[in-house]
N, C-alpha and C. Protein backbone atom coordinates (compact mmCIF):
# COMPACT_ATOMS: atom_id res chain seq x y z
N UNK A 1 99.47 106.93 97.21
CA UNK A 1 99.82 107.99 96.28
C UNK A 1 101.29 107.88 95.95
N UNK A 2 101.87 108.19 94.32
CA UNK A 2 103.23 108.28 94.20
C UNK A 2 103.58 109.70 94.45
N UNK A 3 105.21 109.90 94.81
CA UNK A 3 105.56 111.09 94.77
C UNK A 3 105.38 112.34 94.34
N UNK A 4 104.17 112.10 93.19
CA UNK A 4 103.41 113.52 92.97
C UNK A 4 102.11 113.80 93.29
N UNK A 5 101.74 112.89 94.26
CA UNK A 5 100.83 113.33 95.07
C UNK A 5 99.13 112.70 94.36
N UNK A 6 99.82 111.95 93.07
CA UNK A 6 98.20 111.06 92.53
C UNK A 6 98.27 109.73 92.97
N UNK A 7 97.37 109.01 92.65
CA UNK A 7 97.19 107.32 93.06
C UNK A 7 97.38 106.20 92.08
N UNK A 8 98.37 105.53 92.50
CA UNK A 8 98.74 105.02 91.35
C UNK A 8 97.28 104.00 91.15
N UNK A 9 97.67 103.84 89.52
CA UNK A 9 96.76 103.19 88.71
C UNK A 9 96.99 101.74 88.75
N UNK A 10 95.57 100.70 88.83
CA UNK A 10 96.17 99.38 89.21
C UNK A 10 94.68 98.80 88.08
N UNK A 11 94.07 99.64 87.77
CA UNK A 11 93.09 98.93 86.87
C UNK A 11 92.04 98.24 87.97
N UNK A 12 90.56 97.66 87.44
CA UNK A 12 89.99 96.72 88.22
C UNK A 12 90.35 95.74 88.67
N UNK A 13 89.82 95.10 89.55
CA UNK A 13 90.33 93.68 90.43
C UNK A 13 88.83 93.01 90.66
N UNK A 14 89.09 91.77 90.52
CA UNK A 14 87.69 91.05 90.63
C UNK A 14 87.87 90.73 92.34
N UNK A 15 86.87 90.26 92.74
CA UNK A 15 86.30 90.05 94.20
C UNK A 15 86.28 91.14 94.88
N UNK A 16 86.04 91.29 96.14
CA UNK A 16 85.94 92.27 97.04
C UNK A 16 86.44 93.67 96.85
N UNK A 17 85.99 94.88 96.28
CA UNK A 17 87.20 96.18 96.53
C UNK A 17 87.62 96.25 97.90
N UNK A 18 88.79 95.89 97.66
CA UNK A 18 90.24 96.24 98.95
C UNK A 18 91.05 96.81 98.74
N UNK A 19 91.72 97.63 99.70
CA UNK A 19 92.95 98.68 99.39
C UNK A 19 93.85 97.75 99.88
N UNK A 20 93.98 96.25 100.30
CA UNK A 20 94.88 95.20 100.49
C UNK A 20 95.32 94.17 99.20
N UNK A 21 93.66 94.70 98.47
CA UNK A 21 94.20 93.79 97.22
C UNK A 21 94.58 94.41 95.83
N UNK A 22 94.44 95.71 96.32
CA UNK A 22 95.19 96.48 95.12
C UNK A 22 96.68 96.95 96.00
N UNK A 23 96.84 97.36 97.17
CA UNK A 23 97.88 97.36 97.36
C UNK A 23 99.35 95.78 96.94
N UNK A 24 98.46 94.44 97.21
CA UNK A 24 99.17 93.53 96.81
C UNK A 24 99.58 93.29 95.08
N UNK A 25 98.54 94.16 93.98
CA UNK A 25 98.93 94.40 92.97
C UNK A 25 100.19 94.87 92.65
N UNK A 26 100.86 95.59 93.57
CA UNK A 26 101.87 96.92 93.36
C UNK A 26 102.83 95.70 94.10
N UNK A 27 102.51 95.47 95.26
CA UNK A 27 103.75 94.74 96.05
C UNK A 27 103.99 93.43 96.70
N UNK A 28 102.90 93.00 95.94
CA UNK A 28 102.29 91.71 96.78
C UNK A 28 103.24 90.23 95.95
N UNK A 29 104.78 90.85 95.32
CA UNK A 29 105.39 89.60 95.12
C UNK A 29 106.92 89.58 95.72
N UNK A 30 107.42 88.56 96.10
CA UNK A 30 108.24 87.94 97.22
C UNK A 30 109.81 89.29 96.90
N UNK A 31 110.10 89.43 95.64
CA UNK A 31 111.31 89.77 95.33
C UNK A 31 110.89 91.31 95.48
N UNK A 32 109.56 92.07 95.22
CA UNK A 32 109.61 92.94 95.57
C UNK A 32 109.42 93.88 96.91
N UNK A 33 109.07 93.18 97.52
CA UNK A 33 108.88 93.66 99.25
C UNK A 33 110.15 93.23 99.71
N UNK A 34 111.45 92.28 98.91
CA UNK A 34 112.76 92.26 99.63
C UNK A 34 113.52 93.25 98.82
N UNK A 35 113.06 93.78 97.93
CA UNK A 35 114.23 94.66 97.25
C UNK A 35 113.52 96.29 98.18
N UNK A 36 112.23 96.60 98.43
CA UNK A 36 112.04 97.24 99.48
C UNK A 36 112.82 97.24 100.67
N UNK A 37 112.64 95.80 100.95
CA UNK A 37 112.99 95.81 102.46
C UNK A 37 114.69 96.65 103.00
N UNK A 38 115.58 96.01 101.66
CA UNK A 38 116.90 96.09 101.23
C UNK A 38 116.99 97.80 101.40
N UNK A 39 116.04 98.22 100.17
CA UNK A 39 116.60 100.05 100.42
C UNK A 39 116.31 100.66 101.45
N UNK A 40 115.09 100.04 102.20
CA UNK A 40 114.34 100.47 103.42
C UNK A 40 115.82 100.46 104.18
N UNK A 41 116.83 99.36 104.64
CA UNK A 41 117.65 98.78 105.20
C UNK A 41 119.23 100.00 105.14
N UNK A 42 119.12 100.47 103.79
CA UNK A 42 119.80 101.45 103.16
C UNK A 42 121.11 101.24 102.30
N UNK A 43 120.29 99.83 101.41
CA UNK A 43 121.28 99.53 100.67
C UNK A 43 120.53 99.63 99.05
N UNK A 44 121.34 100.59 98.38
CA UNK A 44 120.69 101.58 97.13
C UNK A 44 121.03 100.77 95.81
N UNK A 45 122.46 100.38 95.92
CA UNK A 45 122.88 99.94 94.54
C UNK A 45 122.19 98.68 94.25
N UNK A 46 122.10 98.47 92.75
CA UNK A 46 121.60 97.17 92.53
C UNK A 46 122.32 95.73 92.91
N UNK A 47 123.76 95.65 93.20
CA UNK A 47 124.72 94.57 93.22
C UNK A 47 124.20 93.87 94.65
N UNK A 48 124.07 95.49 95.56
CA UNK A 48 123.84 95.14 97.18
C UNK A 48 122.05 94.36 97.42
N UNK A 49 121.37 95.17 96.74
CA UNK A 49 119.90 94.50 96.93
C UNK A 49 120.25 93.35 96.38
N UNK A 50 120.62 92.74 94.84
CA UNK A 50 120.30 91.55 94.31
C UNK A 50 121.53 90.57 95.36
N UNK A 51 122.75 90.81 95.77
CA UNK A 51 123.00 89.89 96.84
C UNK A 51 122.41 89.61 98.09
N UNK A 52 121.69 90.45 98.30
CA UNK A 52 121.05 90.15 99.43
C UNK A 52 119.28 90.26 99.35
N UNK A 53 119.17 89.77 98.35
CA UNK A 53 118.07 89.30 98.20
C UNK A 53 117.90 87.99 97.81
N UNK A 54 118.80 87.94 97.15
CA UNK A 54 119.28 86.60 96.73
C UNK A 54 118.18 86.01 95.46
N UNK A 55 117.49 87.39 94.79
CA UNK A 55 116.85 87.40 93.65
C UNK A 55 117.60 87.31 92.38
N UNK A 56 117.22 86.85 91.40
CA UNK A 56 117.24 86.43 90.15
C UNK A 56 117.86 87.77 89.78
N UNK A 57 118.84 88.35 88.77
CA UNK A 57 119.21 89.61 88.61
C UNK A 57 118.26 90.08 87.47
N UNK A 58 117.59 89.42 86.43
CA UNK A 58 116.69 89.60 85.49
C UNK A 58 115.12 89.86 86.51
N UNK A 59 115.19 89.33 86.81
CA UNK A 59 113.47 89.93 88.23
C UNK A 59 113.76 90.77 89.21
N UNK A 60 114.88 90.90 88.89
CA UNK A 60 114.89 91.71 90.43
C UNK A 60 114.97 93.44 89.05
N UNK A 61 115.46 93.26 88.07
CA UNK A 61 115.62 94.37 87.24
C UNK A 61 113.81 95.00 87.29
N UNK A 62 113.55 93.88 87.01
CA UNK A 62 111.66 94.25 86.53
C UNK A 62 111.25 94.44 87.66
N UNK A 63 111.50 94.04 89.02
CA UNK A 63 110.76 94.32 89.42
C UNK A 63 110.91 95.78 90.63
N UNK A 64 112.49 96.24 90.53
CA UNK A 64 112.69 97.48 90.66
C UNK A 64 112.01 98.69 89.34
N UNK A 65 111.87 98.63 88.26
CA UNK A 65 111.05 98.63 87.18
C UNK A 65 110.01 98.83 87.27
N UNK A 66 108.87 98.14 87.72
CA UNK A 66 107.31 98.16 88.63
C UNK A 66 107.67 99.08 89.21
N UNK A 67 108.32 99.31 90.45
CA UNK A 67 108.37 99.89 91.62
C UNK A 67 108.92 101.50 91.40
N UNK A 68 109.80 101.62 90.80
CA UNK A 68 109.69 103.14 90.01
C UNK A 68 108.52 103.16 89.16
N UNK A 69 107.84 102.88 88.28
CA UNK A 69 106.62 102.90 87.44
C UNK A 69 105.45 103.57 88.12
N UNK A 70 105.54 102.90 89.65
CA UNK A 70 104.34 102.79 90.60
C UNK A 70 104.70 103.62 91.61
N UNK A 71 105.83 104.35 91.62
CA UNK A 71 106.32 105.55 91.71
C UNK A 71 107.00 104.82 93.63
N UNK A 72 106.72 104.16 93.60
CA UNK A 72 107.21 103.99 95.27
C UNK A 72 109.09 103.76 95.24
N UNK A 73 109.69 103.91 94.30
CA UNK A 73 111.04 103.72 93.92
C UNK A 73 111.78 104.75 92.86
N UNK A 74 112.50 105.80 93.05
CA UNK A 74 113.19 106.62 92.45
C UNK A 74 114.52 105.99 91.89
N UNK A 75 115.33 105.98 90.90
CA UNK A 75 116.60 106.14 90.37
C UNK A 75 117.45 107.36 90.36
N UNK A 76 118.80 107.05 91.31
CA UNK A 76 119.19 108.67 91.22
C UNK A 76 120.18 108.22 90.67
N UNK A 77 120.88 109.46 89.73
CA UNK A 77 122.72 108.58 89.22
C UNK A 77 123.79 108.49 90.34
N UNK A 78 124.63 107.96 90.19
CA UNK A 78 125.59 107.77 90.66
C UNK A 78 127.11 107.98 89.62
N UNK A 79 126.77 107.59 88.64
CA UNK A 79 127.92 107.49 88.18
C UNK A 79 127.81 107.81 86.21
N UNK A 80 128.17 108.70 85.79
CA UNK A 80 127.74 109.26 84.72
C UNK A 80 128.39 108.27 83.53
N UNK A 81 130.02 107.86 83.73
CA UNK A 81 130.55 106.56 82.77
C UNK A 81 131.29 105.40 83.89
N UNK A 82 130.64 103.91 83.58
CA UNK A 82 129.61 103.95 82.81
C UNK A 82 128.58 104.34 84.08
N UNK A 83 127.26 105.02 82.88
CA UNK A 83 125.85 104.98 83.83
C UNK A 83 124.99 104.04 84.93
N UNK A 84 125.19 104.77 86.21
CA UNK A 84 125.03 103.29 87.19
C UNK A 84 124.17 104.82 87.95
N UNK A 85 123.17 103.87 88.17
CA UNK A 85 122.04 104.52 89.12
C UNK A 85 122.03 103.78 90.54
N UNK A 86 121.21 104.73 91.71
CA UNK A 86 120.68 103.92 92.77
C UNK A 86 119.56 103.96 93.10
N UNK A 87 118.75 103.33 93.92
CA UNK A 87 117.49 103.10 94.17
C UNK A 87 117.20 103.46 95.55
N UNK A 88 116.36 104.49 95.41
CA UNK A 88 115.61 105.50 96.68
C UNK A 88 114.60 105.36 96.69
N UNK A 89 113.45 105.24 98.25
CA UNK A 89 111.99 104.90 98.45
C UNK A 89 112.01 106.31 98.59
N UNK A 90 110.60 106.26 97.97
CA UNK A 90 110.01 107.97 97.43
C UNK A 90 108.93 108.09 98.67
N UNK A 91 108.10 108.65 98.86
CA UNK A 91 107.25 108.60 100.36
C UNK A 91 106.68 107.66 100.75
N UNK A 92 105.83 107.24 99.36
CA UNK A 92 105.10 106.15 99.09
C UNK A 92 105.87 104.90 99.16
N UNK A 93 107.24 104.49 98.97
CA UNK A 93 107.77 103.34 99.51
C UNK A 93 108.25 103.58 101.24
N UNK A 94 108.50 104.93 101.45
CA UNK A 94 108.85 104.77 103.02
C UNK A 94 107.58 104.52 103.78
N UNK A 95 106.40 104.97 103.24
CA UNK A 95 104.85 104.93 104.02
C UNK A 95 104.96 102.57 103.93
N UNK A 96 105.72 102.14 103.40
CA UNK A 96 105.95 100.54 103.76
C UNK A 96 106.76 99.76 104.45
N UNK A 97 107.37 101.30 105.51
CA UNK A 97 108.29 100.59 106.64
C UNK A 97 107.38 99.86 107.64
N UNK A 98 106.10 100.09 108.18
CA UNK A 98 105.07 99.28 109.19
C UNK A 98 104.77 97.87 108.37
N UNK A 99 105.18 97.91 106.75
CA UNK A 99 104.71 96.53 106.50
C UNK A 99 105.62 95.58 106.38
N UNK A 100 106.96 96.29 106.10
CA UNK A 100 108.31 95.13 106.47
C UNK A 100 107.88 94.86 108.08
N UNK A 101 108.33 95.99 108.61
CA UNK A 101 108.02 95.94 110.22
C UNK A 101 107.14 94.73 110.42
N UNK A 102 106.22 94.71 110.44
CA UNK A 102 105.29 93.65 110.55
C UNK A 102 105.27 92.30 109.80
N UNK A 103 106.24 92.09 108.74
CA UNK A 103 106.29 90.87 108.46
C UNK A 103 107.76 90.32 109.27
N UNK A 104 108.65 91.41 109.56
CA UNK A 104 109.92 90.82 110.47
C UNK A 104 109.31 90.65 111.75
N UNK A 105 108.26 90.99 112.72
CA UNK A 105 107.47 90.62 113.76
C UNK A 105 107.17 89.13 113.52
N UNK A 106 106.31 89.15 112.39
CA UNK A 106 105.80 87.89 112.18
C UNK A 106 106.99 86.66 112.40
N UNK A 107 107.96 87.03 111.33
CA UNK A 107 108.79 86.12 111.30
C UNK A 107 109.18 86.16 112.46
N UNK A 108 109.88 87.06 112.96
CA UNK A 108 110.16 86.62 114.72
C UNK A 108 109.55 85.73 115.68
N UNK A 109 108.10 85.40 115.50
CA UNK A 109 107.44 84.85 116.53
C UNK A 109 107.10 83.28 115.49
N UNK A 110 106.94 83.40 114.63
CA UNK A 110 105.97 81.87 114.07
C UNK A 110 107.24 81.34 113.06
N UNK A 111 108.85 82.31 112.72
CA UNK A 111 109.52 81.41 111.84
C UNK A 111 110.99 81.38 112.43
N UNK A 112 111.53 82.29 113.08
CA UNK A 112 112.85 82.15 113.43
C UNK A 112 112.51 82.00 115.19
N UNK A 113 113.80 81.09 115.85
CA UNK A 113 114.08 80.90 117.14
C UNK A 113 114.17 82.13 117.78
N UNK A 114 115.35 82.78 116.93
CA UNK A 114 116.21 83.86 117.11
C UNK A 114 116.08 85.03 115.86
N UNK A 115 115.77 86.22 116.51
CA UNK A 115 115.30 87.17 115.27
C UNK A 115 117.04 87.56 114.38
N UNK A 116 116.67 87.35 113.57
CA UNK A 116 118.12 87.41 112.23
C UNK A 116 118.54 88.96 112.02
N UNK A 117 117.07 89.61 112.46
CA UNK A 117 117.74 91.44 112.32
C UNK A 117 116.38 92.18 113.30
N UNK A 118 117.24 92.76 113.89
CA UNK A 118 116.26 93.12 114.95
C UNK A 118 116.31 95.27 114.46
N UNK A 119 114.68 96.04 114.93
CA UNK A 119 114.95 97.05 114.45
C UNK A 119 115.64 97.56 116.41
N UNK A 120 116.38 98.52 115.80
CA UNK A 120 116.85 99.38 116.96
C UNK A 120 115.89 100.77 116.61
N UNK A 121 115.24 101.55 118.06
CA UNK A 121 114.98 102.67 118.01
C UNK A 121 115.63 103.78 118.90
N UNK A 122 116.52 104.58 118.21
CA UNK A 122 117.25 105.45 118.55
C UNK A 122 116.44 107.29 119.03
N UNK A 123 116.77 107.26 120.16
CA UNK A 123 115.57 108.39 120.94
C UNK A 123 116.31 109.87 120.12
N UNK A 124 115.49 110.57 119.85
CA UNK A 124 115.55 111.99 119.61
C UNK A 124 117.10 112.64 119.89
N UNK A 125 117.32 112.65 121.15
CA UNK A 125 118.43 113.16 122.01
C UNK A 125 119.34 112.29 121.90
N UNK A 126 120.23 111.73 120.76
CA UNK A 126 121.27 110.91 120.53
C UNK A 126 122.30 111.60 120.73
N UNK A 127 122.94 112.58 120.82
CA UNK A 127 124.35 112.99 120.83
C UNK A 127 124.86 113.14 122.47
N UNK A 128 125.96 113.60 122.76
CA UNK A 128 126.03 113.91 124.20
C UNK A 128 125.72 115.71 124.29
N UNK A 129 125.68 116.38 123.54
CA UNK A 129 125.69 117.68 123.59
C UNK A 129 123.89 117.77 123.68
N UNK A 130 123.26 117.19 123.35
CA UNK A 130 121.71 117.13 123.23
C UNK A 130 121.24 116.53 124.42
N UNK A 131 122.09 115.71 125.07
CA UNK A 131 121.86 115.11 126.48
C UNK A 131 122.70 115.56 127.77
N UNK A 132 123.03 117.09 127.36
CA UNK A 132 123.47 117.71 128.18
C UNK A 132 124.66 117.71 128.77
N UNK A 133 125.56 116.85 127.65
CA UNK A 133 126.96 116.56 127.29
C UNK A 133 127.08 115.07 128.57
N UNK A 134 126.36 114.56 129.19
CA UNK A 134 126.30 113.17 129.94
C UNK A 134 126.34 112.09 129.09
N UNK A 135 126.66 110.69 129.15
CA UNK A 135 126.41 109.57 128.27
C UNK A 135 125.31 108.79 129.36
N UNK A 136 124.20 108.93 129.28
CA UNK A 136 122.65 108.10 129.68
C UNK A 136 122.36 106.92 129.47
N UNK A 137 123.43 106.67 128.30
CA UNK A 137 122.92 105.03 127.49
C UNK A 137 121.97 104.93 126.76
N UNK A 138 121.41 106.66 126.45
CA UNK A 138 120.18 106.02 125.76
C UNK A 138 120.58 106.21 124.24
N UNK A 139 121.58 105.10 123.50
CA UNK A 139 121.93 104.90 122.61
C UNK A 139 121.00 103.89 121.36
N UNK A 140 120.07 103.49 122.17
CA UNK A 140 119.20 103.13 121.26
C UNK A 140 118.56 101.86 121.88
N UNK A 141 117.61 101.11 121.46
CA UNK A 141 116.97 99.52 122.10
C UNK A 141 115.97 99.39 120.99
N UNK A 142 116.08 98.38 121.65
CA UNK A 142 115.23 97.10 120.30
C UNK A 142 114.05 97.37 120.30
N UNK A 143 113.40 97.56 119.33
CA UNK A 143 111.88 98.40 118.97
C UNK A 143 111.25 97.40 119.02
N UNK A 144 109.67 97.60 119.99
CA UNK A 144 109.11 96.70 120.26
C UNK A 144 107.71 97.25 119.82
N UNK A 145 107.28 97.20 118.99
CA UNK A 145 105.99 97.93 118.29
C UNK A 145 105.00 97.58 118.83
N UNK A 146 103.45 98.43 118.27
CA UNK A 146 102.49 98.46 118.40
C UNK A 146 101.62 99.05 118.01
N UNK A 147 99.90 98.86 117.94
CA UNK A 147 99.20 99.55 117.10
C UNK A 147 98.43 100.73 118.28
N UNK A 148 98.58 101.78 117.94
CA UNK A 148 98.11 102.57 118.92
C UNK A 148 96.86 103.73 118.30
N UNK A 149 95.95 103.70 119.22
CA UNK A 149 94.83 104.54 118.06
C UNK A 149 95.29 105.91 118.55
N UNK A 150 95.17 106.50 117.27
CA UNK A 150 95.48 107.99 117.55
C UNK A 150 94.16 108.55 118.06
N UNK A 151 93.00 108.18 117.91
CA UNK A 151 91.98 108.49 118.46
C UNK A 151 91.84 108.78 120.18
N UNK A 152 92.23 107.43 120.47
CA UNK A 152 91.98 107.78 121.99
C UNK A 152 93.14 107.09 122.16
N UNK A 153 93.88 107.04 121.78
CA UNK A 153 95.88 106.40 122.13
C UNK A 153 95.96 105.40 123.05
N UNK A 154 94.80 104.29 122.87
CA UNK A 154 95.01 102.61 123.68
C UNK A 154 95.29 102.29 122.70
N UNK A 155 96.08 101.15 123.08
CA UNK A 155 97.07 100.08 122.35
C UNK A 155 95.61 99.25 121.99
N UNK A 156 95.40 98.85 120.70
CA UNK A 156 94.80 97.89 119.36
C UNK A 156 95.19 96.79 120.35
N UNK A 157 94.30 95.68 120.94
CA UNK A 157 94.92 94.35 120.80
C UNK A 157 93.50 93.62 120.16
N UNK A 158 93.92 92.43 120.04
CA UNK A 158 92.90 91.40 119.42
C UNK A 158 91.34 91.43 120.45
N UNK A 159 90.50 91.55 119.21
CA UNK A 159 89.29 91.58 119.53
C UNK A 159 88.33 92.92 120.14
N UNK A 160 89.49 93.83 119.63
CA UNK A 160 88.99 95.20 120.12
C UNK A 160 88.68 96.11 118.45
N UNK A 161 88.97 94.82 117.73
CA UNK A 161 88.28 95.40 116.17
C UNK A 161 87.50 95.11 115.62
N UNK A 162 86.22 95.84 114.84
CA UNK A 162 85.15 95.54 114.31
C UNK A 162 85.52 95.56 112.76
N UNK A 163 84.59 95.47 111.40
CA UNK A 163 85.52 95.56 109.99
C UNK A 163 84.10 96.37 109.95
N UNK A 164 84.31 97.75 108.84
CA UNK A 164 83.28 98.19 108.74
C UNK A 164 83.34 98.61 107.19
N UNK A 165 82.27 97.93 106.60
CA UNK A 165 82.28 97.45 104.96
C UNK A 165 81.85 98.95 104.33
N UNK A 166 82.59 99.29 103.54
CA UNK A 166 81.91 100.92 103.11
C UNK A 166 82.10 100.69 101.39
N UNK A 167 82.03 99.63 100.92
CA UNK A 167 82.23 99.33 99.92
C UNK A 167 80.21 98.81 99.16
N UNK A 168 79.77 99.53 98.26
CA UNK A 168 78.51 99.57 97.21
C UNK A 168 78.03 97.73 97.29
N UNK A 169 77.22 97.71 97.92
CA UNK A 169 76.98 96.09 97.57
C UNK A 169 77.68 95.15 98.19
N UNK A 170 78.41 95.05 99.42
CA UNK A 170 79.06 94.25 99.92
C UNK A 170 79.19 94.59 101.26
N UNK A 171 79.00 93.54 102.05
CA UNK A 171 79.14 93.29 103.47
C UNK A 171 80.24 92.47 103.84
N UNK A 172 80.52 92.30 105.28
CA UNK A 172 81.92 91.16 105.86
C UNK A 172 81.88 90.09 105.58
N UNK A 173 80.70 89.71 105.31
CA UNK A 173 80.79 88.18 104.40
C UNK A 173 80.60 87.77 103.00
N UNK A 174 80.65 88.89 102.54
CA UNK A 174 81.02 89.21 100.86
C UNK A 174 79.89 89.76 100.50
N UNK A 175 79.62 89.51 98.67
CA UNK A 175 78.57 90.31 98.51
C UNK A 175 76.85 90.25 99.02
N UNK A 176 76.24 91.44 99.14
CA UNK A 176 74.93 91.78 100.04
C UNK A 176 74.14 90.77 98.88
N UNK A 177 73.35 90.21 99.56
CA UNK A 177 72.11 89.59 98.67
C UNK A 177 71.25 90.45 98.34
N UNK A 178 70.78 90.59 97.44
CA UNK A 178 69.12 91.64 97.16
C UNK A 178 68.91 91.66 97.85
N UNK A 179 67.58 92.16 98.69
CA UNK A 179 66.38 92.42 99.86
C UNK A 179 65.62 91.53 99.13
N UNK A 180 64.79 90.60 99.74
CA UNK A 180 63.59 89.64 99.19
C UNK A 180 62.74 90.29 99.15
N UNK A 181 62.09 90.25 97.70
CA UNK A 181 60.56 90.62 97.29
C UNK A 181 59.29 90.23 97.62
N UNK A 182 58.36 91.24 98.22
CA UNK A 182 57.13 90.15 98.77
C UNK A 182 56.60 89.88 98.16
């Protein structure tokens, strides 16, 4: 859903209905999950995403463009002369911090030696007046994720998932054949 609470529009998609392959409609290209990743990171202006994205400044325009359109990206001003805006994730782009998350996992284990940006998770009780004016150290540590069912709150690991097809005419191995006629 975008920031007003409807679903954005992506038109039909041929093969399978997936909410992976209409979600990859919206975000499923390289410059736009890094210009995400960038504001996710909390860098707003356009100069800071396109250097460190190291995108094209003409694609990276369009494809901040999409991303407000598709509502997961707001423009706020900054600067009235000349007119210079910044770029804010609206719910619907913050609801795509588990999918950076999970592609900087990835990369951690199958592309870098050494992880290039690691997330820190900083506990509730950060100040010293909240920790009872003591310094504990618990200033923050390296977030080590996981999928946890809210159902019965065990940790997801491999092979503890089934796929369950709720989609008109189609099963896990694509579409259902007729029933044979006698």
């Amino acid at each position: 859903m975008n920031g007003s609470g409807s679903r954005i529009e992506i038109g039909a998609l041929p093969g399978r209905p997936c909410s992976a392959a209409a979600a990859l409609q919206v975000v499923g290209e390289k410059w736009t999950l890094l210009a995400v990743r960038e504001i996710f990171f909390g860098n707003h202006r356009f100069e800071a995403i396109a250097r460190n994205t190291g995108a094209p400044r003409d694609r990276l325009a369009a494809r901040l463009r999409s991303l407000e359109h598709a509502g997961l990206v707001e423009r706020r001003p900054y600067s009235e002369r000349p007119p210079r805006h910044e770029y804010h994730l609206t719910e619907a782009g913050r609801d795509l911090a588990p999918v950076i998350r999970a592609l900087l996992d990835w990369g951690d284990r199958w592309v870098h030696e050494e992880p290039p940006v690691v997330m820190v998770h900083e506990p509730a009780a950060t100040t010293d007046a909240e920790r009872g004016g003591e310094d504990d150290g618990s200033h923050g540590h390296d977030l080590d994720t996981a999928w946890i069912c809210r159902t019965c709150g065990e940790e997801v690991v491999r092979g503890s998932l089934t796929v369950d097809v709720r989609s008109p005419g189609w099963d896990r191995t694509g579409p259902a054949s007729a029933p044979a006629t006698p």
